[in-house]
C-alpha atoms as a PDB file:
ATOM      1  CA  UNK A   1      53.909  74.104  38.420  1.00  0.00           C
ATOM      2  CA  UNK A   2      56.420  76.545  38.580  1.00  0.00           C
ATOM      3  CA  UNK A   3      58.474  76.713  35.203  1.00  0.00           C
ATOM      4  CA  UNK A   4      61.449  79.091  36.205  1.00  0.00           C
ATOM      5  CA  UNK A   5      63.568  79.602  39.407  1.00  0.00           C
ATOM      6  CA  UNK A   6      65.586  82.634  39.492  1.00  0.00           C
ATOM      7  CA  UNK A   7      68.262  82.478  42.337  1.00  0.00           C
ATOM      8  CA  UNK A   8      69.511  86.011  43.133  1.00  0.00           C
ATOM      9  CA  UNK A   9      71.519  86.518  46.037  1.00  0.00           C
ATOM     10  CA  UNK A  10      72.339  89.699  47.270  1.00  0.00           C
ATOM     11  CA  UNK A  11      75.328  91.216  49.625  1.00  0.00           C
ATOM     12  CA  UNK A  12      75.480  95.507  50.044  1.00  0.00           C
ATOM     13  CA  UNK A  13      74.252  96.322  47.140  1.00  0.00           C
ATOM     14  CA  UNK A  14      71.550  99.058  47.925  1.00  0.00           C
ATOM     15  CA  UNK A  15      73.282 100.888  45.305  1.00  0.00           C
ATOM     16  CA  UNK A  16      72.238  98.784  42.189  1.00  0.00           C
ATOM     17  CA  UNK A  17      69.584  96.529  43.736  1.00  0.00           C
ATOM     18  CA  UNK A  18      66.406  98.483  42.717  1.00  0.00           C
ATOM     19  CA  UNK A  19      68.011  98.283  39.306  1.00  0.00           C
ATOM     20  CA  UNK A  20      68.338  94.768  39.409  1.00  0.00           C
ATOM     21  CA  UNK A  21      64.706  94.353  40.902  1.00  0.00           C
ATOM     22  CA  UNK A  22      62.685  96.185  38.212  1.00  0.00           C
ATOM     23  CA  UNK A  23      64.646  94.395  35.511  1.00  0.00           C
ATOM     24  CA  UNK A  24      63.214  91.601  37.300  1.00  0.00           C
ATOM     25  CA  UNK A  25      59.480  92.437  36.993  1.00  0.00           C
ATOM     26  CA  UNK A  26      59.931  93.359  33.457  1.00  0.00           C
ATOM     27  CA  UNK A  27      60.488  89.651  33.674  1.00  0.00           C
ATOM     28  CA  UNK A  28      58.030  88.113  35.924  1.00  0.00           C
ATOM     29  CA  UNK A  29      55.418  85.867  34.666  1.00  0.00           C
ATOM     30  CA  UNK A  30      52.812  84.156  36.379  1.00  0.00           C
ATOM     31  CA  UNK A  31      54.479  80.925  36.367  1.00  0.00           C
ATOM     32  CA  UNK A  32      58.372  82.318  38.015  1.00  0.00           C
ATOM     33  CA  UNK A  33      59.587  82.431  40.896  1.00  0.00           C
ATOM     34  CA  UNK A  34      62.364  84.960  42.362  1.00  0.00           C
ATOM     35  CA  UNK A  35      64.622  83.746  44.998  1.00  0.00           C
ATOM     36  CA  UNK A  36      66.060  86.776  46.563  1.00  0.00           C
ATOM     37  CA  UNK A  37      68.703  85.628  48.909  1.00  0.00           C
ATOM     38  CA  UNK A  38      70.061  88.301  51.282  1.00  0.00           C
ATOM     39  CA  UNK A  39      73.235  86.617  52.425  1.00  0.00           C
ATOM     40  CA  UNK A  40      73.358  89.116  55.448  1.00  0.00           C
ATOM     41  CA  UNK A  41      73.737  92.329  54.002  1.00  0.00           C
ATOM     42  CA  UNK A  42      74.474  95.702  56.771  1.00  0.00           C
ATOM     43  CA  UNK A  43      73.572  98.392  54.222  1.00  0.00           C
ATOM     44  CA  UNK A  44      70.346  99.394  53.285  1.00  0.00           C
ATOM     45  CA  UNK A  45      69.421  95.880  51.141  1.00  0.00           C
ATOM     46  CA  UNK A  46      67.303  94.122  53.090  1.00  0.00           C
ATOM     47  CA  UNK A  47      64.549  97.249  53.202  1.00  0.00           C
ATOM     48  CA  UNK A  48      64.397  97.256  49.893  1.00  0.00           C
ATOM     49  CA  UNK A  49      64.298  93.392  48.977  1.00  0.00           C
ATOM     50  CA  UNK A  50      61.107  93.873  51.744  1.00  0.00           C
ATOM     51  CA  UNK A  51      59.510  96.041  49.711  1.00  0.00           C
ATOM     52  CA  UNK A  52      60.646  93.464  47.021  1.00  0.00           C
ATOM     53  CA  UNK A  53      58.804  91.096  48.016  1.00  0.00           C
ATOM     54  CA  UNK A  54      55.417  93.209  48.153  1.00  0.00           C
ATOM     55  CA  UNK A  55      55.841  94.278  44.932  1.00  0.00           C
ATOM     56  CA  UNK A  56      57.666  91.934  42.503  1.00  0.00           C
ATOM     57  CA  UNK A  57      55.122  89.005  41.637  1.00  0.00           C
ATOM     58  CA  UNK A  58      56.591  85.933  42.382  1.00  0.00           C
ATOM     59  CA  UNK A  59      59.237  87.159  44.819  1.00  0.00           C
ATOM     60  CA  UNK A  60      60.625  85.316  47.872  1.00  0.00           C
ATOM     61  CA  UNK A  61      62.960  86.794  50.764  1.00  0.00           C
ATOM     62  CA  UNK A  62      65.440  84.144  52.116  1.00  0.00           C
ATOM     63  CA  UNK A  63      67.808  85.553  54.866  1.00  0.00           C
ATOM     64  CA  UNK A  64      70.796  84.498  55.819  1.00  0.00           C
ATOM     65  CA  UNK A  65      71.821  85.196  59.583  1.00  0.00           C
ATOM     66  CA  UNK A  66      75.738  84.791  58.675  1.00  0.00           C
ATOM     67  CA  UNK A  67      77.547  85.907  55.296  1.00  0.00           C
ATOM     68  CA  UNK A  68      78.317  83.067  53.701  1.00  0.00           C
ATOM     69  CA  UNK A  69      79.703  83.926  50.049  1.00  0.00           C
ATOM     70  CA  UNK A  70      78.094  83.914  46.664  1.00  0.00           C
ATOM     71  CA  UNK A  71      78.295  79.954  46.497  1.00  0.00           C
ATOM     72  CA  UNK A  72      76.862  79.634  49.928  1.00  0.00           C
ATOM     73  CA  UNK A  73      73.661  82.089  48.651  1.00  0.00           C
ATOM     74  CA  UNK A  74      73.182  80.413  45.544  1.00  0.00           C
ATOM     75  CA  UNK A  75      72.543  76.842  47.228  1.00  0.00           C
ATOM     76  CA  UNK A  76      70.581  78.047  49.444  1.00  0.00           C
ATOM     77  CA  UNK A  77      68.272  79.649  46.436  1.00  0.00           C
ATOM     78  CA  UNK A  78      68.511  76.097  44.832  1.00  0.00           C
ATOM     79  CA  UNK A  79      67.238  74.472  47.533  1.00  0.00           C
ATOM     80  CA  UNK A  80      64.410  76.396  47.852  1.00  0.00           C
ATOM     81  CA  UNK A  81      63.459  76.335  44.163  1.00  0.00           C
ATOM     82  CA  UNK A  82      60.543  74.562  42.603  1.00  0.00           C
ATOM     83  CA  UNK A  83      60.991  75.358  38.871  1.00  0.00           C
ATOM     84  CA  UNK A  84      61.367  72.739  35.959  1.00  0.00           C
ATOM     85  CA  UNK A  85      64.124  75.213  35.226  1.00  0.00           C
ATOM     86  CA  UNK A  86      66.449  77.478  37.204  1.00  0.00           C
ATOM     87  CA  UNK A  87      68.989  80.350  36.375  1.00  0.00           C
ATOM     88  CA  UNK A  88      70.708  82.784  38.303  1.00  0.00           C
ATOM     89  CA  UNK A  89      71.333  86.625  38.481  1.00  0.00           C
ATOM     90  CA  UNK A  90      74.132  88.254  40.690  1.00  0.00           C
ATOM     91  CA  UNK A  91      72.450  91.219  42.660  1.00  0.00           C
ATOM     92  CA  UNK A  92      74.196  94.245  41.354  1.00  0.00           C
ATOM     93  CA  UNK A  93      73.250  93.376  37.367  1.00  0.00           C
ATOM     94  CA  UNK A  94      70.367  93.443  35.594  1.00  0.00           C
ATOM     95  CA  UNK A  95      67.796  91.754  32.522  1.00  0.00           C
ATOM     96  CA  UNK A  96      66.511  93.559  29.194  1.00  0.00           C
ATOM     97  CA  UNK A  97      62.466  93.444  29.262  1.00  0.00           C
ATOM     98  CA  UNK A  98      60.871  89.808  28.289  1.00  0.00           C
ATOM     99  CA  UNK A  99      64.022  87.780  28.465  1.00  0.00           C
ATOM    100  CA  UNK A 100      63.678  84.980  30.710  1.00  0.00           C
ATOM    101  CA  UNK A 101      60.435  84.300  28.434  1.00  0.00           C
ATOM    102  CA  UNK A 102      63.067  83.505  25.249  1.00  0.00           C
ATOM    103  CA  UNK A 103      65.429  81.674  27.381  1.00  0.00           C
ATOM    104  CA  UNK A 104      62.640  79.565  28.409  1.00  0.00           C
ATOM    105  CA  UNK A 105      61.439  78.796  25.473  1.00  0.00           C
ATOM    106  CA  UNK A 106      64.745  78.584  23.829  1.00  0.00           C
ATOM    107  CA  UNK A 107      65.697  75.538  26.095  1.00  0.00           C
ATOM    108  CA  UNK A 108      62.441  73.724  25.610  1.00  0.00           C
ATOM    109  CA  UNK A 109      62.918  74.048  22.262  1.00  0.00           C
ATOM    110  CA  UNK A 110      66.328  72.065  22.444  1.00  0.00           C
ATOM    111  CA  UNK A 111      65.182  69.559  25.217  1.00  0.00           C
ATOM    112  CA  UNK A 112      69.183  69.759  26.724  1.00  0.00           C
ATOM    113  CA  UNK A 113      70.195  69.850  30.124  1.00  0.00           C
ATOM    114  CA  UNK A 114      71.557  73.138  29.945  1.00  0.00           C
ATOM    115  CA  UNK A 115      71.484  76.488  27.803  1.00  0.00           C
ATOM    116  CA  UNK A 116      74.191  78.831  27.380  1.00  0.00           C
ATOM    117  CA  UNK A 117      74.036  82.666  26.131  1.00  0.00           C
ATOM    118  CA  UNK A 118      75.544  85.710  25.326  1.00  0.00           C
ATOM    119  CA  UNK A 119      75.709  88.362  27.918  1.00  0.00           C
ATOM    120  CA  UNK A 120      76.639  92.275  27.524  1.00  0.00           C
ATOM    121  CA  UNK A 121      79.256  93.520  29.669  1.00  0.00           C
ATOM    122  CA  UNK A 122      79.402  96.890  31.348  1.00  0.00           C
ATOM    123  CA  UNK A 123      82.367  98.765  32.669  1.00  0.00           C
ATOM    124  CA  UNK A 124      81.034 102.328  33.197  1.00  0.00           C
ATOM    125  CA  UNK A 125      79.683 103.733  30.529  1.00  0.00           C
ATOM    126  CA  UNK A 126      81.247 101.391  27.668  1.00  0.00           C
ATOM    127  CA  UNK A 127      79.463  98.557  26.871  1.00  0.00           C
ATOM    128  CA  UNK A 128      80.485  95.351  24.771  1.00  0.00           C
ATOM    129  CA  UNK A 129      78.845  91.954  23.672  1.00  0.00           C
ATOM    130  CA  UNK A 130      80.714  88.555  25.742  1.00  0.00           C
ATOM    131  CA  UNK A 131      80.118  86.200  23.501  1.00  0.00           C
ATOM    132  CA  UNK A 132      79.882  81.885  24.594  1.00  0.00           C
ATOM    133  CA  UNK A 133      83.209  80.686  22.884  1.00  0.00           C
ATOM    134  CA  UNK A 134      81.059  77.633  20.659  1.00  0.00           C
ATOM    135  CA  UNK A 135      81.153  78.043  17.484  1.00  0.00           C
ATOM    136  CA  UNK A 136      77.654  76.004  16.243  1.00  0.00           C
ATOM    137  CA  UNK A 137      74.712  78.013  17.671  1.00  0.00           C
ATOM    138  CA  UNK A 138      71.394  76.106  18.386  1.00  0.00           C
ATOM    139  CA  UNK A 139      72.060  72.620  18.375  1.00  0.00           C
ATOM    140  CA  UNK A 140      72.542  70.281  21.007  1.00  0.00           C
ATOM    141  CA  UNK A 141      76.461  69.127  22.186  1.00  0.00           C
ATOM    142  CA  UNK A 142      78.013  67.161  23.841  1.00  0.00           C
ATOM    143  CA  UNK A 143      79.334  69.002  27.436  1.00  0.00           C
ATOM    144  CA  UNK A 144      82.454  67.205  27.398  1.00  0.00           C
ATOM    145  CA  UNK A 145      83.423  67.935  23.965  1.00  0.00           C
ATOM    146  CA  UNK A 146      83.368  71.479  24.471  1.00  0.00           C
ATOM    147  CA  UNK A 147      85.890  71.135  26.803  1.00  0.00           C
ATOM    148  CA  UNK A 148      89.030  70.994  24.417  1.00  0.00           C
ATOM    149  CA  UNK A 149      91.206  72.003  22.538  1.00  0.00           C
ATOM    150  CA  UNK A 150      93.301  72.850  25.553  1.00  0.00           C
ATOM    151  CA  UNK A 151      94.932  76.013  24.084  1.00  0.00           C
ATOM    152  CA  UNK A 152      92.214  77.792  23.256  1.00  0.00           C
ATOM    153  CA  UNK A 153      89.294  79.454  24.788  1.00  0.00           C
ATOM    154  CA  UNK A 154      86.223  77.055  25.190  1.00  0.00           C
ATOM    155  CA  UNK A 155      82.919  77.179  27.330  1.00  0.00           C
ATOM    156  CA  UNK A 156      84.481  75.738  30.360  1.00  0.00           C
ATOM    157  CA  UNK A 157      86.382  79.232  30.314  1.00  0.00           C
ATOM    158  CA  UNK A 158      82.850  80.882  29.840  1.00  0.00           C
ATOM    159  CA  UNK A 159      81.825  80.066  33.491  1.00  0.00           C
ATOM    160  CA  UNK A 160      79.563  82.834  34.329  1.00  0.00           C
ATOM    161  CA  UNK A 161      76.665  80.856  35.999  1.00  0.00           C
ATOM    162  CA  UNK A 162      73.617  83.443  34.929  1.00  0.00           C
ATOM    163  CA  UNK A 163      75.053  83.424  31.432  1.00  0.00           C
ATOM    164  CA  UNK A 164      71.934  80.181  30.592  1.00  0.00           C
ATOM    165  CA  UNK A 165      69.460  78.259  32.117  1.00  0.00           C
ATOM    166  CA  UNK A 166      69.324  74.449  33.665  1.00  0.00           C
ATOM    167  CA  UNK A 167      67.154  72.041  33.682  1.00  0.00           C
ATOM    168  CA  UNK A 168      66.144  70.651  37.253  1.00  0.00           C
ATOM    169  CA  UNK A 169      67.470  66.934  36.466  1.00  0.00           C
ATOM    170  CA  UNK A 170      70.934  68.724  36.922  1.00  0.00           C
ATOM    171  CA  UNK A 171      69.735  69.458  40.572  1.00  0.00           C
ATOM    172  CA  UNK A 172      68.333  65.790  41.073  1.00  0.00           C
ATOM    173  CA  UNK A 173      71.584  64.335  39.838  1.00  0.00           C
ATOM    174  CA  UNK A 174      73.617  66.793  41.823  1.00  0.00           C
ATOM    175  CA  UNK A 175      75.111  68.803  39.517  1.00  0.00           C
ATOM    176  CA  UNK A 176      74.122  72.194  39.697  1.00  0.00           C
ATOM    177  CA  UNK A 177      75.100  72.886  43.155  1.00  0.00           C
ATOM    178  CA  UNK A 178      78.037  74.875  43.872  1.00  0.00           C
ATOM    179  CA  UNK A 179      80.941  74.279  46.439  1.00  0.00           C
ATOM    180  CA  UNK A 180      80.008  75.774  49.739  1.00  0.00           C
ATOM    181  CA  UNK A 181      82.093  78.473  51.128  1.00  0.00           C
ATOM    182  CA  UNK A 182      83.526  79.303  48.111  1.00  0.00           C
ATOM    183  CA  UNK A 183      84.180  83.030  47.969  1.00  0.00           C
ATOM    184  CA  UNK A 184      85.428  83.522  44.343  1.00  0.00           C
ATOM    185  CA  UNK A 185      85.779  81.232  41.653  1.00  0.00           C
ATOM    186  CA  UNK A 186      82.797  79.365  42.697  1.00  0.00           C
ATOM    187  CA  UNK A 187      81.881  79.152  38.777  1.00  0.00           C
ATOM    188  CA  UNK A 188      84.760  77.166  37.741  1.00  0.00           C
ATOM    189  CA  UNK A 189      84.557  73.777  39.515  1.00  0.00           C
ATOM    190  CA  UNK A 190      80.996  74.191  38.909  1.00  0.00           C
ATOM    191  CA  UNK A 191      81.121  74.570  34.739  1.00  0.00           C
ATOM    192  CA  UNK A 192      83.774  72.114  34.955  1.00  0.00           C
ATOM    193  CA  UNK A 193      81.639  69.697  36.664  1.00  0.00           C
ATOM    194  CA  UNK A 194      78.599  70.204  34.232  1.00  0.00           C
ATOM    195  CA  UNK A 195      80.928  69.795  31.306  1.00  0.00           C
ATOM    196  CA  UNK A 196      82.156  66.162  32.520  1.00  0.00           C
ATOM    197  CA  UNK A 197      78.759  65.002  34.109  1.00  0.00           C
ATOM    198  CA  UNK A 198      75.945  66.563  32.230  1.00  0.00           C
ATOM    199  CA  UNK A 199      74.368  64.756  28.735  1.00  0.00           C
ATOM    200  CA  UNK A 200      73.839  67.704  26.825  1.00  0.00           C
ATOM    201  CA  UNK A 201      73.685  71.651  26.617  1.00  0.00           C
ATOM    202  CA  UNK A 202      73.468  74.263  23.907  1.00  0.00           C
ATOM    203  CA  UNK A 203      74.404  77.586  22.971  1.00  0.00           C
ATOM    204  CA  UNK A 204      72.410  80.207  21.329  1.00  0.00           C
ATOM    205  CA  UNK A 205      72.593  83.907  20.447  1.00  0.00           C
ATOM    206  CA  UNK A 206      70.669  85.789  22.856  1.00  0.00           C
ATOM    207  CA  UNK A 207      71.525  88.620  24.785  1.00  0.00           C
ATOM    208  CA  UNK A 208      69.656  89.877  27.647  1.00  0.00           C
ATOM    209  CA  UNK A 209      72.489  89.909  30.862  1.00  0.00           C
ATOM    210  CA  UNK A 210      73.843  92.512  31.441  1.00  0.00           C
ATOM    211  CA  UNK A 211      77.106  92.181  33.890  1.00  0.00           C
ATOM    212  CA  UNK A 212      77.870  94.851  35.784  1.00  0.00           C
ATOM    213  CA  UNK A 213      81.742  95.016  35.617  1.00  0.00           C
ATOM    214  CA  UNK A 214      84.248  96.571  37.925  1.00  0.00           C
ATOM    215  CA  UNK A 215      82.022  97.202  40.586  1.00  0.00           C
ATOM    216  CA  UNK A 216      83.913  98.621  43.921  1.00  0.00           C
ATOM    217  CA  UNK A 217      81.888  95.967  46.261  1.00  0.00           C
ATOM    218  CA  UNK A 218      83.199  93.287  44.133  1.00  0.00           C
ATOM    219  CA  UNK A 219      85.820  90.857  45.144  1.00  0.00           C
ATOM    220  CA  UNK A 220      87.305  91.286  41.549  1.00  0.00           C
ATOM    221  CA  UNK A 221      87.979  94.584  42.792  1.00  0.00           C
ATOM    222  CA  UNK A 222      88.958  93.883  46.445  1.00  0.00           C
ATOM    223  CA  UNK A 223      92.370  92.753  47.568  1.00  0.00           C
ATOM    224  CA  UNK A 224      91.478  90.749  50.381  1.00  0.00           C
ATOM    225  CA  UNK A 225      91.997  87.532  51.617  1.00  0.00           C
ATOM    226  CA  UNK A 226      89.193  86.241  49.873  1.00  0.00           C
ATOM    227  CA  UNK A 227      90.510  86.104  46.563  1.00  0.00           C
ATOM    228  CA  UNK A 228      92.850  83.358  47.505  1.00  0.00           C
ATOM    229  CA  UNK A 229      89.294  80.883  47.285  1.00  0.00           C
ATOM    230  CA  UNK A 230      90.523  80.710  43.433  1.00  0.00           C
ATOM    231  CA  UNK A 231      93.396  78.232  44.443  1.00  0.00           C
ATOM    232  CA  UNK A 232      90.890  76.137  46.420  1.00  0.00           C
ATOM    233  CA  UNK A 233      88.742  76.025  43.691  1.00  0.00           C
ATOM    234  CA  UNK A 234      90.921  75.490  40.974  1.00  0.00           C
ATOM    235  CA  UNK A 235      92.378  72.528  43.013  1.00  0.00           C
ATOM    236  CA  UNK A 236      88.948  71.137  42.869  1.00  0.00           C
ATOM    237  CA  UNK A 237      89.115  71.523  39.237  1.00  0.00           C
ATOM    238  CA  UNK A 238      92.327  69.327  38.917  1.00  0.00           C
ATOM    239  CA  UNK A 239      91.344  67.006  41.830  1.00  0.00           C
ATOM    240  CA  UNK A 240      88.070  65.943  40.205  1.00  0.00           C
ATOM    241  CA  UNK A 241      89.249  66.377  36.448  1.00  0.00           C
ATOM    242  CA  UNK A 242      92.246  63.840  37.549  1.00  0.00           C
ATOM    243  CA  UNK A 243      89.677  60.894  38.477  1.00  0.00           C
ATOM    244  CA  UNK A 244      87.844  61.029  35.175  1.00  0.00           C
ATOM    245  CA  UNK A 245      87.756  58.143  32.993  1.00  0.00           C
ATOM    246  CA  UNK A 246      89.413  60.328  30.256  1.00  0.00           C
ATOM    247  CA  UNK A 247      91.739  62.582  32.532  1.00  0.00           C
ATOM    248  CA  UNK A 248      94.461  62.022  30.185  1.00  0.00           C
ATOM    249  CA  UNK A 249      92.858  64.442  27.600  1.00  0.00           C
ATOM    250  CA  UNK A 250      91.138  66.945  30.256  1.00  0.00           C
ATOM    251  CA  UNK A 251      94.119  67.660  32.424  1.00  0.00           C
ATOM    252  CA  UNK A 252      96.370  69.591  30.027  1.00  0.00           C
ATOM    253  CA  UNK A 253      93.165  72.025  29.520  1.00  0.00           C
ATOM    254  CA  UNK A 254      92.512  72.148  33.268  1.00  0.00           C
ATOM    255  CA  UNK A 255      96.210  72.921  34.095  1.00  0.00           C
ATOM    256  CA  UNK A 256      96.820  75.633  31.764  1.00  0.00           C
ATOM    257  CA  UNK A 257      94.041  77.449  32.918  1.00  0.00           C
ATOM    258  CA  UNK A 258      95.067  77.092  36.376  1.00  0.00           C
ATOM    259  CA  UNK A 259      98.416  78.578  35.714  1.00  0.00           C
ATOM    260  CA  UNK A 260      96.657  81.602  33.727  1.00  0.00           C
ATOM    261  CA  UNK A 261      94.828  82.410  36.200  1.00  0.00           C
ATOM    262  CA  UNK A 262      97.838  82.234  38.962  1.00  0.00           C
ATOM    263  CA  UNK A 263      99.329  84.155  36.269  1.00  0.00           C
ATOM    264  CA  UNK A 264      96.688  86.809  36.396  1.00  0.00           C
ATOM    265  CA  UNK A 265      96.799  87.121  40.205  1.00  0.00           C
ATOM    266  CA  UNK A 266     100.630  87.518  40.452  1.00  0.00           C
ATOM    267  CA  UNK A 267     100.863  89.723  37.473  1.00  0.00           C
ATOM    268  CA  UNK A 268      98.536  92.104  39.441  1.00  0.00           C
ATOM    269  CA  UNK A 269      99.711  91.545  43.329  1.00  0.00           C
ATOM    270  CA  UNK A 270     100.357  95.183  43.703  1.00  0.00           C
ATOM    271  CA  UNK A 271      96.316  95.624  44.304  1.00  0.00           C
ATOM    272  CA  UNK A 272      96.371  93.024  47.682  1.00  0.00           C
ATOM    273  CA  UNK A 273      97.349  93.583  50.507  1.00  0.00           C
ATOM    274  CA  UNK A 274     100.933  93.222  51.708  1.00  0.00           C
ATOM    275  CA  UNK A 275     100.181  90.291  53.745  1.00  0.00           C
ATOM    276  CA  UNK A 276      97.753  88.751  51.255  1.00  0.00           C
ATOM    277  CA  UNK A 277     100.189  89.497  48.598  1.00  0.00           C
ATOM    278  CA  UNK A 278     102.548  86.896  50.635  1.00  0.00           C
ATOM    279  CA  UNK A 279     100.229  84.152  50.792  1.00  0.00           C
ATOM    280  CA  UNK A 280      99.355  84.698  47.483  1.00  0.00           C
ATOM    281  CA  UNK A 281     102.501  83.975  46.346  1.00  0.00           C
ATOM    282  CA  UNK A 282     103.268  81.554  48.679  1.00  0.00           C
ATOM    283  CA  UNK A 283      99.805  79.857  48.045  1.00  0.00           C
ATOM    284  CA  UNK A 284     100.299  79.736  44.411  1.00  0.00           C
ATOM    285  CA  UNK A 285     103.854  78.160  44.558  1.00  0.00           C
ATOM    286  CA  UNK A 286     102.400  75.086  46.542  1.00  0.00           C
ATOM    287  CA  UNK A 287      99.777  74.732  43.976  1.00  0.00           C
ATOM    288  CA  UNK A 288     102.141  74.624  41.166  1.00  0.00           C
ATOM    289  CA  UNK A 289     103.964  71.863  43.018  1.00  0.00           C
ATOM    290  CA  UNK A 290     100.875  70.002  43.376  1.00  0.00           C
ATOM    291  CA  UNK A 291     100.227  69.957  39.955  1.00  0.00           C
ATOM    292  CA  UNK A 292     101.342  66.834  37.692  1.00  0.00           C
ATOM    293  CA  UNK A 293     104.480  67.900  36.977  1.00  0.00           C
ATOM    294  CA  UNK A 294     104.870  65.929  33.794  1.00  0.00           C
ATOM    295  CA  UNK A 295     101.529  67.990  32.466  1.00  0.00           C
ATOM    296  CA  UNK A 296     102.752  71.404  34.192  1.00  0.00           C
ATOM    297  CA  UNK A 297     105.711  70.913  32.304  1.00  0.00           C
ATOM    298  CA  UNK A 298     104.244  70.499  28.940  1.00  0.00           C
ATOM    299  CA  UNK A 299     101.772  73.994  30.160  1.00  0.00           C
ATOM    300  CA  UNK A 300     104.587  75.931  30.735  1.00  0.00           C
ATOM    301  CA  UNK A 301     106.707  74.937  27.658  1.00  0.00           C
ATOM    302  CA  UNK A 302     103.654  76.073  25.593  1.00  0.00           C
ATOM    303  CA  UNK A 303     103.229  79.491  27.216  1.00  0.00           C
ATOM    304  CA  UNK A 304     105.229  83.142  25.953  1.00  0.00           C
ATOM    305  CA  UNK A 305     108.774  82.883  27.894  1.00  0.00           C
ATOM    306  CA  UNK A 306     107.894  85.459  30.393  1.00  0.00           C
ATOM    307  CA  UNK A 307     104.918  84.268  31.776  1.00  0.00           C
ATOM    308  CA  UNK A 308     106.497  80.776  31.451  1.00  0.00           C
ATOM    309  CA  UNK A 309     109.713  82.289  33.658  1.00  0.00           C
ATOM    310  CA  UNK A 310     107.587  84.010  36.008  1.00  0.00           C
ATOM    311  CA  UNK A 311     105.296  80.788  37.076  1.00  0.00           C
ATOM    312  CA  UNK A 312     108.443  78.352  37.014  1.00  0.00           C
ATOM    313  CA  UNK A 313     110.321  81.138  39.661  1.00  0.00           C
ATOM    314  CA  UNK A 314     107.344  81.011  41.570  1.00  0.00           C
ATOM    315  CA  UNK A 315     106.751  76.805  41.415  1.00  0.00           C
ATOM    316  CA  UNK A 316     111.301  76.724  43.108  1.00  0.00           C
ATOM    317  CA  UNK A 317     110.004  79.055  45.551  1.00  0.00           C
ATOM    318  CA  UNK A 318     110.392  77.467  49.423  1.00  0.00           C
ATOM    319  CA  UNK A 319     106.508  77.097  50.799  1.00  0.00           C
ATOM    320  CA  UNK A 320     107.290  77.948  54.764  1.00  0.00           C
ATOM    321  CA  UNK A 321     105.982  75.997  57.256  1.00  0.00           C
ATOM    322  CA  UNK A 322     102.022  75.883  57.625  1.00  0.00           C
ATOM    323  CA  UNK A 323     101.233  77.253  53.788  1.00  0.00           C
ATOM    324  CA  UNK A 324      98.149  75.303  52.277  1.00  0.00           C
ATOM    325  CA  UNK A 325      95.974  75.837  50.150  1.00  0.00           C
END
């Protein structure tokens, strides 16, 4: 049997793929499998996931005929996956030698549904450790109390999806899959989702990601229509947060961090487009509105005055005809 599915997808990234690759047989064991999902690159990628597949033990080629977006790649990978356990890798990062062996073992060790780690993040040259904001290391939780407090950082903020491991009863109980078409902030309905649903996870102190930050392929970095998928996710967050059985608690934290992030966006429009930077604003105002006002109230009341003033501007500001989300 196999005991770990990595899902990688891939999208022009000839630049940093061979990095990611041999990271990935300094990995490989007999019993893993690679998923290398080329979600249609037009650069030089495919050839060398092709050669990929020659040479990395354990390594399978899935190619997509349309792009389809990070989300999209990644469910394809876990449908094809046959591991007890799966984790993910984006295509421009890359593993230290013999990692996936700990995290392996580190999960089995705990039994839980799902692990979550440490990762080292790279901008350039500088390097610094990203540490999984739960305190007790090593023990088994529960998902849904690391949701709260609601004004502080927790692990549903912590959503990078190769940051742990999973076990496969997250797939059978649909939970691991991610919303299709989602462009960008396809982690956060997901770690949301895992946080109400799943029994039990874990975090532990191991590093062995490294995240490739700041990349100029990366929608982080591109101000394109694209980046407006945070809204739809985020109202996936509320929408599905709102029917839980103990929504009363959860909202607060899920509206706050909707309104950071809007926050984020608008505080840094000047990098989209002009016409993006329109519907962006537009975009975000309808959002606000379709917030519960009672709890959007109570977010912004809590927040520094500026960023407070700047969100409640945008919530008065007239959504023209045809603006949704």
């Amino acid at each position: 049997m196999v005991k770990l599915s990595v899902i990688v997808p891939f999208y022009n990234v000839q630049q940093y793929a061979p990095d990611t690759l041999r990271s990935l047989k300094a990995n490989a064991r007999e019993d893993f499998e690679f998923i290398l999902v080329d979600d249609c690159s037009r650069d030089g990628t495919p050839e060398i996931l092709a050669r990929a597949e020659r040479e990395l033990p354990g390594a399978v080629v899935v190619r997509h005929e349309k792009n389809g977006g990070l989300a999209t790649a990644r469910n394809t990978g876990i449908d094809r996956a046959r591991g007890e356990y799966l984790t993910f890798l984006d295509g421009d990062d890359w593993l230290a030698p013999g990692y996936y062996p700990k995290l392996v073992g580190a999960i089995e060790d705990l039994g839980c549904d799902f692990l979550r780690t440490d990762h080292v993040q790279c901008t350039a040259r500088a390097r610094s450790v990203q540490r999984v904001p739960v305190g007790r290391r090593g023990v088994v939780l529960n998902p849904r109390e690391a949701i709260l407090p609601a004004d502080r950082s927790t692990s549903v903020d912590y959503a990078f999806a190769w940051a742990g491991v999973y076990h496969r009863r997250l797939v059978d109980k649909g939970l691991l899959h991610f919303t299709d078409g989602l462009r960008t902030a396809e982690d956060r309905p997901w770690i949301w989702k895992l946080h109400r649903e799943a029994e039990s996870f874990a975090a532990v102190s191991l590093l062995g990601v490294f995240y490739r930050r700041g990349v100029a392929t990366s929608l982080t970095q591109i101000g394109d229509v694209r980046q407006l998928d945070f809204i739809r996710a985020f109202d996936q967050v509320i929408e599905e947060t709102a029917a839980d059985p103990e929504a009363a608690s959860l909202l607060p934290k899920a509206v706050r961090t909707y309104c950071a992030i809007i926050s984020h966006h608008v505080g840094s429009i000047e990098r989209f487009e002009p016409a993006v930077a329109k519907k962006l604003k537009s975009m975000s105002a309808a959002a606000l509105r379709r917030m519960p006002q009672d709890i959007l109230d109570e977010a912004l009341d809590s927040m520094d005055i500026q960023r407070a003033g700047k969100l409640r501007r945008l919530r008065r500001r007239p959504a023209p005809a045809g603006v949704a989300a």
